[in-house]
Protein backbone atom coordinates (compact mmCIF):
# COMPACT_ATOMS: atom_id res chain seq x y z
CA UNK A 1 8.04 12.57 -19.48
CA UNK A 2 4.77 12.68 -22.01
CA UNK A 3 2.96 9.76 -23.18
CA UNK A 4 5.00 10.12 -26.27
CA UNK A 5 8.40 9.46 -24.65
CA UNK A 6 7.02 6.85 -22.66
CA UNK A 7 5.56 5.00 -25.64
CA UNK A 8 8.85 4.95 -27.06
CA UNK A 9 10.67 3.29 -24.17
CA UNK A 10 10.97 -0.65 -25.34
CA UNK A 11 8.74 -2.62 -23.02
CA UNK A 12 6.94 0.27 -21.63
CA UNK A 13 2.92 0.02 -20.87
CA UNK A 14 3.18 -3.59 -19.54
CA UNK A 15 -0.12 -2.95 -17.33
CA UNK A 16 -0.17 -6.99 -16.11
CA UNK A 17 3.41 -6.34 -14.92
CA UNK A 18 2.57 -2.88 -13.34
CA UNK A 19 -0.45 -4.48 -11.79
CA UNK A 20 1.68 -6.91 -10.24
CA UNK A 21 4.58 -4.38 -8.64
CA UNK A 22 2.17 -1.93 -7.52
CA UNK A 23 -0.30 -4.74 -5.55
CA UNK A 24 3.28 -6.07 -3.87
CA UNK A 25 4.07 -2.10 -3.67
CA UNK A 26 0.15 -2.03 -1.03
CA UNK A 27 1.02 -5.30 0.95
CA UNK A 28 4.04 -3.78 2.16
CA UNK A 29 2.32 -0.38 2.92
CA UNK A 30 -0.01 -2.29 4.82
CA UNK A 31 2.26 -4.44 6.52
CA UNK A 32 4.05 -1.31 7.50
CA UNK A 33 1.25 0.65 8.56
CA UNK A 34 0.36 -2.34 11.08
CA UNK A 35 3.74 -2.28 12.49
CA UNK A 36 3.67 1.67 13.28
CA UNK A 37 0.68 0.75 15.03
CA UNK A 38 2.12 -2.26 17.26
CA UNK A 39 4.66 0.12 17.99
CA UNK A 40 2.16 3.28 18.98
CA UNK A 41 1.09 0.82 22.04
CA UNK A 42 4.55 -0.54 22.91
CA UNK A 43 5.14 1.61 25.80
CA UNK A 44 3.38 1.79 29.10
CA UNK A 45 3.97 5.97 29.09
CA UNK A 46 3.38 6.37 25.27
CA UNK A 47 6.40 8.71 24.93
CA UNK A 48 8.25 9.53 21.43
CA UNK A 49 11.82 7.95 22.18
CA UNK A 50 10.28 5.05 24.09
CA UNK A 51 8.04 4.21 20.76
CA UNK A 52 10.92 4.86 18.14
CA UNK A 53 12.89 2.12 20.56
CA UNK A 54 10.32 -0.63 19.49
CA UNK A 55 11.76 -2.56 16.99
CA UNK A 56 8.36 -2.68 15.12
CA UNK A 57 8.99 0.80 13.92
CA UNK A 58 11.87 -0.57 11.96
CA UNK A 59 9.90 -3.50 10.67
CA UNK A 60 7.40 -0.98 9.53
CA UNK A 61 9.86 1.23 8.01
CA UNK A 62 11.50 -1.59 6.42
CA UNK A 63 8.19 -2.22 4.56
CA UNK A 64 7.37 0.91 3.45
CA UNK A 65 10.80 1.00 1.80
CA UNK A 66 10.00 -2.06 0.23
CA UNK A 67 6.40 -0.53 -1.10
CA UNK A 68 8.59 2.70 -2.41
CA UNK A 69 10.69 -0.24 -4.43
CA UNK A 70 7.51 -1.45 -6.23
CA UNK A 71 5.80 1.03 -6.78
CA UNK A 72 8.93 2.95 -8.75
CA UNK A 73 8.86 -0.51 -10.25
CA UNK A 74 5.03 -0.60 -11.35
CA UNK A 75 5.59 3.52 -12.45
CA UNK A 76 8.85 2.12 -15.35
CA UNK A 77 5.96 -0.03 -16.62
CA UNK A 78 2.76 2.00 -16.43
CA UNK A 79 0.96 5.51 -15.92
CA UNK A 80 1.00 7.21 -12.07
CA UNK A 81 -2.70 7.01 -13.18
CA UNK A 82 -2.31 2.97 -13.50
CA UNK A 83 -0.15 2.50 -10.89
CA UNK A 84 -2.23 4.54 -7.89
CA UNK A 85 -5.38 3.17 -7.83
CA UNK A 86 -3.56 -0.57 -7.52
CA UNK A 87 -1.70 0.84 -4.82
CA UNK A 88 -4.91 1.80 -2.61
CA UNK A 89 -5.50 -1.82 -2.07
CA UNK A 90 -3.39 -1.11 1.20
CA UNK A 91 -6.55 0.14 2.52
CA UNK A 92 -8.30 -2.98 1.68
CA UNK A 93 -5.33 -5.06 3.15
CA UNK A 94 -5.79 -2.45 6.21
CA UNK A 95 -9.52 -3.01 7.00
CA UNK A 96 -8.47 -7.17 6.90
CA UNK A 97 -5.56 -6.74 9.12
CA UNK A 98 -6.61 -4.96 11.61
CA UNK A 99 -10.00 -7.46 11.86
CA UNK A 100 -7.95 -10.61 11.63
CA UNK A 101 -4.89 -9.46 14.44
CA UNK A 102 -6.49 -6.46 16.49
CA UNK A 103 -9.94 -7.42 16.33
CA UNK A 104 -10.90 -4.12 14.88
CA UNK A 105 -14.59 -4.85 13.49
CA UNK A 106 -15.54 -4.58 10.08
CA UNK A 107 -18.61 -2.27 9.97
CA UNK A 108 -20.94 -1.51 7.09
CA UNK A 109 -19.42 1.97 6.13
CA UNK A 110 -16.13 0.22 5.67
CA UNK A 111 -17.45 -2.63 3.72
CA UNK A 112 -18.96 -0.38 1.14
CA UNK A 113 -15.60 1.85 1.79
CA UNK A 114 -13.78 -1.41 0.19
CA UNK A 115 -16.33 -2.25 -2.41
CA UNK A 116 -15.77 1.90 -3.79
CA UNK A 117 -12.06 1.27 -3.70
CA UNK A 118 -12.15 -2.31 -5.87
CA UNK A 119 -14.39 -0.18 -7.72
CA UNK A 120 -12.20 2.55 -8.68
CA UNK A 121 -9.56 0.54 -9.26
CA UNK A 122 -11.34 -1.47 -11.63
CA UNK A 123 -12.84 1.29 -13.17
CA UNK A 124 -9.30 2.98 -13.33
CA UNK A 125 -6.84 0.32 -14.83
CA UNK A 126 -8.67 -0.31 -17.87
């Protein structure tokens, strides 16, 4: 579909509404991508049937349904180009969730990795 077709779709290009899918859409990617990892350490052996047992890896996939849900969502109201960059703030959400409930440290590479990132998306949804 061109920019053409889309233009013509009543309500398309509601960026604020887009915005607001595709930033649910990275909460849930995070949220996901912290349960695979409670699950990675879940068994004593670390073997592949004994980690798909732990119910995180549901939870997880669960959540990255849910991200798939929003982000179609934010893509009916803006550009992939929109919608992408928004969706990166999983990393942000990453960095914080891993500090706050793994004690994972927040180093200086990954600070200015996050300040690039609001950057972009800045940058990128105007």
């Amino acid at each position: 579909m061109n920019d053409a077709e889309i233009s013509s779709i009543p309500g398309a290009h509601q960026p604020r509404k887009a915005f607001a899918f595709a930033f649910l859409a990275s909460i849930f990617i995070s949220l996901a991508q912290y349960y695979f990892k409670v699950s990675s350490h879940s068994g004593s052996s670390g073997g592949a049937l004994e980690t798909l047992a732990h119910p995180s890896v549901y939870l997880g996939l669960v959540f990255y349904l849910l991200s798939l849900y929003w982000t179609m969502r934010a893509y009916q109201w803006e550009d992939i180009s929109f919608v992408i960059p928004v969706v990166t703030l999983c990393d942000v959400w990453n960095v914080l969730l891993a500090h706050f409930s793994l004690g994972e440290a927040i180093t200086p590479p990954r600070i200015a990795g996050i300040a690039i990132i609001l950057l972009g998306i800045f940058v990128l949804t105007r």
